[in-house]
N, C-alpha and C. Protein backbone atom coordinates (compact mmCIF):
# COMPACT_ATOMS: atom_id res chain seq x y z
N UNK A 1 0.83 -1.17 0.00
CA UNK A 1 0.00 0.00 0.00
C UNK A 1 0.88 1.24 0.00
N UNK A 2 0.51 1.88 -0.97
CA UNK A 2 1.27 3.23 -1.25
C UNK A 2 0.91 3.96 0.52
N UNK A 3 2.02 5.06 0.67
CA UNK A 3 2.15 5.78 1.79
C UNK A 3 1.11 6.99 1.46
N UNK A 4 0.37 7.84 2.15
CA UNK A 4 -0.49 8.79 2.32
C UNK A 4 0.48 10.08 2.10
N UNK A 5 0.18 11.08 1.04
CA UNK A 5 0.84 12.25 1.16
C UNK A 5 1.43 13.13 1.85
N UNK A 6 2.29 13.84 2.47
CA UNK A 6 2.06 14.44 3.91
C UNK A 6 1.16 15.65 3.61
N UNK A 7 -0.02 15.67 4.70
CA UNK A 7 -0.95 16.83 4.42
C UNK A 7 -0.25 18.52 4.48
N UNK A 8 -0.52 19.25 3.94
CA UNK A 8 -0.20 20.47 3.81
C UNK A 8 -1.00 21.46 5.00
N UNK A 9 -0.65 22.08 5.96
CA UNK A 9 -0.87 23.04 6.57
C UNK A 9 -1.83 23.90 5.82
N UNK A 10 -3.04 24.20 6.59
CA UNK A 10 -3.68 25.50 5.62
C UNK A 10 -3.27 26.50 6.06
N UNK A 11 -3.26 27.32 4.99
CA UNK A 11 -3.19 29.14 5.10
C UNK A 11 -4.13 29.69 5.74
N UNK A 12 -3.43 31.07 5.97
CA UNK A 12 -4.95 31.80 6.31
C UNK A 12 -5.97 32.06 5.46
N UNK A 13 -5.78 32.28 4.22
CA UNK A 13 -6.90 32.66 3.15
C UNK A 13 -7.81 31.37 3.40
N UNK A 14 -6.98 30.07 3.94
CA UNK A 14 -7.62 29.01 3.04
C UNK A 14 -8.49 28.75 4.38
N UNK A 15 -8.58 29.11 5.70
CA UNK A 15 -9.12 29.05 7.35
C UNK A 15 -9.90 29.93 6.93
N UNK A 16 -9.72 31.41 6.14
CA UNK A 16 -10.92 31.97 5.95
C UNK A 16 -12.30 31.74 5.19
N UNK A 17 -11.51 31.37 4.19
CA UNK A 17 -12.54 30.45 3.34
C UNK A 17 -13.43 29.38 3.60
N UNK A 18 -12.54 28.29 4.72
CA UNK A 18 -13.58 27.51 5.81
C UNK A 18 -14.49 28.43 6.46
N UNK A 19 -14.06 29.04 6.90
CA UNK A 19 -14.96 29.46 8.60
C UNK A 19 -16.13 30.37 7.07
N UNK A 20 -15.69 31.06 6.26
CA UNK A 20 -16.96 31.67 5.30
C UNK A 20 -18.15 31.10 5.19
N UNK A 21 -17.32 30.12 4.00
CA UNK A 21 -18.68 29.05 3.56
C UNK A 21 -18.75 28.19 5.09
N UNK A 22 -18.38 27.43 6.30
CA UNK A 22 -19.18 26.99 6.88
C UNK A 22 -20.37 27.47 7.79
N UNK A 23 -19.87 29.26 7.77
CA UNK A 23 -20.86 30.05 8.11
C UNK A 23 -22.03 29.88 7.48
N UNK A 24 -21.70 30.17 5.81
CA UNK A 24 -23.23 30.24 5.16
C UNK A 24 -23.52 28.89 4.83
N UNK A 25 -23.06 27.82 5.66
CA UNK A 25 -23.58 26.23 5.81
C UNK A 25 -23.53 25.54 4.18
N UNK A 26 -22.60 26.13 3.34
CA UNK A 26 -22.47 25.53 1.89
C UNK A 26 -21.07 24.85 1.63
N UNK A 27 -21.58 24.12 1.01
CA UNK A 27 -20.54 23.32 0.69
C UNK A 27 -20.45 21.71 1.17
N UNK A 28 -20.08 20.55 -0.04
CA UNK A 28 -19.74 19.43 0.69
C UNK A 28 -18.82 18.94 1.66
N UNK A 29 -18.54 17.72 1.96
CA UNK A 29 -17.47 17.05 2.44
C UNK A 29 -15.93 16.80 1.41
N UNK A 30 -16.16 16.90 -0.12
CA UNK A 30 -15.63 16.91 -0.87
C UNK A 30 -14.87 18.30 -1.36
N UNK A 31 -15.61 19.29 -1.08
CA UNK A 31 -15.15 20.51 -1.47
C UNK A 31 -13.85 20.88 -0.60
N UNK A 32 -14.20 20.33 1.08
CA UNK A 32 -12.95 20.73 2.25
C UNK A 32 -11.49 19.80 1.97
N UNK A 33 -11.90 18.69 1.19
CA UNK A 33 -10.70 17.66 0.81
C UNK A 33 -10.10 17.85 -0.23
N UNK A 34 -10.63 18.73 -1.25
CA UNK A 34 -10.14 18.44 -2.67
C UNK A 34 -8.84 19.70 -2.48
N UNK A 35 -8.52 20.15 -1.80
CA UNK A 35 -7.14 20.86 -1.70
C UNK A 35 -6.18 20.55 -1.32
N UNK A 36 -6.06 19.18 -0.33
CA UNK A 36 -5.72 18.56 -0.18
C UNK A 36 -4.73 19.30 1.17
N UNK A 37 -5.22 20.03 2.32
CA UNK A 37 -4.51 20.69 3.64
C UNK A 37 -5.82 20.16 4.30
N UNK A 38 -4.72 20.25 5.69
CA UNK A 38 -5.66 19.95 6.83
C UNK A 38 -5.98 21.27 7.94
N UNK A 39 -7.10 21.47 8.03
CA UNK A 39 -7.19 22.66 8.81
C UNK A 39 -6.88 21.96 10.08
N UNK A 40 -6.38 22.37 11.06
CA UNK A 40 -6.49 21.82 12.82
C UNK A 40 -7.18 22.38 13.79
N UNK A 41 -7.15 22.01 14.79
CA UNK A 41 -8.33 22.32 15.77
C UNK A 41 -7.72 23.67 15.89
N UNK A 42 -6.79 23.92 16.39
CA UNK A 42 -6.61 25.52 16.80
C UNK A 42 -7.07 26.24 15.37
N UNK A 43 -6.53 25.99 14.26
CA UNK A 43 -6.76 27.36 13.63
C UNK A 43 -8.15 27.03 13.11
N UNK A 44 -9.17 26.37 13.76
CA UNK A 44 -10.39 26.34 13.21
C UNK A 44 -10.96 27.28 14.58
N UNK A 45 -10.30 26.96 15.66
CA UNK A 45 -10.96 27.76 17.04
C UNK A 45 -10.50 29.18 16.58
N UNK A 46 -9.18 29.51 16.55
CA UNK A 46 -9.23 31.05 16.50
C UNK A 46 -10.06 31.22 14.67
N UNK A 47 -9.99 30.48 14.07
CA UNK A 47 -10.72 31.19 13.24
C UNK A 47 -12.56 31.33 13.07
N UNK A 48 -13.02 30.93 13.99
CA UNK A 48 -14.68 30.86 14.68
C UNK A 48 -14.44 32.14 15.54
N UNK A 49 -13.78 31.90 16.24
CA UNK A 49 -13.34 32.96 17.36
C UNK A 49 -13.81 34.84 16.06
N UNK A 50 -12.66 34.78 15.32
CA UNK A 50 -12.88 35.90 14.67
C UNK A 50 -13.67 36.03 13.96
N UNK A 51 -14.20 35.18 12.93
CA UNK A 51 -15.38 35.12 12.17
C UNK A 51 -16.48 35.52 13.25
N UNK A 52 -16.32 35.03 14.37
CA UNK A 52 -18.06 35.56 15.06
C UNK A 52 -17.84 36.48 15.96
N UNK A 53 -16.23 37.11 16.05
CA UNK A 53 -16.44 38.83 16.08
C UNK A 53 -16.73 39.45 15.29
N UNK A 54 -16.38 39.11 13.85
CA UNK A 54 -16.46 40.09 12.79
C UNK A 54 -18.64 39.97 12.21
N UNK A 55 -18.72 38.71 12.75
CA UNK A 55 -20.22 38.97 12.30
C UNK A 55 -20.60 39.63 14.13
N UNK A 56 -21.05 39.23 14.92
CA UNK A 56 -21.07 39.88 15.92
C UNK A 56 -21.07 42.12 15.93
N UNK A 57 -19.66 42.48 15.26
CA UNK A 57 -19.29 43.44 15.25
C UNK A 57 -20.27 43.78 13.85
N UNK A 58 -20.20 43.45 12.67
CA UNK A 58 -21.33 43.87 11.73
C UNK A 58 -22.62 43.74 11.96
N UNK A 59 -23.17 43.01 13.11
CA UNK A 59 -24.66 42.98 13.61
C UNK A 59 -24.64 44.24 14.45
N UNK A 60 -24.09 44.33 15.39
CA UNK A 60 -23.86 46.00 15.77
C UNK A 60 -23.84 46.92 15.77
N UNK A 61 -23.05 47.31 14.07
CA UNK A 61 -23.29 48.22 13.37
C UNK A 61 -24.36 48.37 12.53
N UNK A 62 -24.58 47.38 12.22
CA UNK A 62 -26.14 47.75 11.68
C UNK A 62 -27.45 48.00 12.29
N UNK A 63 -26.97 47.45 13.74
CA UNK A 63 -28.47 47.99 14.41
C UNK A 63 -27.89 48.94 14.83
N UNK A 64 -26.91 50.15 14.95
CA UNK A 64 -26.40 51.11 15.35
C UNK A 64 -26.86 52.22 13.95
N UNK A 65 -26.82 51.54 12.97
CA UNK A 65 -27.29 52.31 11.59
C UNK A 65 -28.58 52.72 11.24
N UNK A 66 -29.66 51.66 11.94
CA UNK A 66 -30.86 51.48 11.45
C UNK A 66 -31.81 52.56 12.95
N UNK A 67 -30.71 51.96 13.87
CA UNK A 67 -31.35 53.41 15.06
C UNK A 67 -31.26 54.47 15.03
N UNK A 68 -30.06 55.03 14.13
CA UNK A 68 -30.07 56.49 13.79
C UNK A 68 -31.11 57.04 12.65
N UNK A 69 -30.79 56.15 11.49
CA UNK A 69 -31.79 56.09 10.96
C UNK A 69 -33.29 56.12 10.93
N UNK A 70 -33.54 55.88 11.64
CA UNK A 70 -35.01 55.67 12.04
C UNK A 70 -35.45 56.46 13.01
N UNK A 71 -34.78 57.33 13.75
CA UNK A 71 -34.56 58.97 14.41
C UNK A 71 -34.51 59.82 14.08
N UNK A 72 -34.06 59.36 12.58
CA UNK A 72 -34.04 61.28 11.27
C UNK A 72 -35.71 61.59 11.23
């Protein structure tokens, strides 16, 4: 039996791109393999971590937008 590739470390673009699409819940099981890197537990935690400040922080601002707004 042939030996298994050694997996490639993901990037950050490529942790962002997870935490994106698993935000908007798209995508297969096939789509996360066909690049052939392994995301790991830490950079999937800090990257949840920031993804749900950055949505967190854009829910904020928009109800910060829509209250001024709606005061004119």
């Amino acid at each position: 039996m042939p030996a298994d590739p050694p997996t490639k470390k993901a990037t950050f673009a490529q942790v962002a791109a997870t935490m994106f699409w698993g935000l908007c819940m798209i995508g297969k099981k096939g789509t996360w393999e066909r690049d052939g890197v392994k995301v790991s537990l830490p950079q999937v935690i800090v990257g949840a971590l920031i993804a749900g400040g950055v949505v967190v922080t854009l829910l904020v601002l928009l109800a910060r937008f829509m209250v001024r707004w709606a005061a004119q």
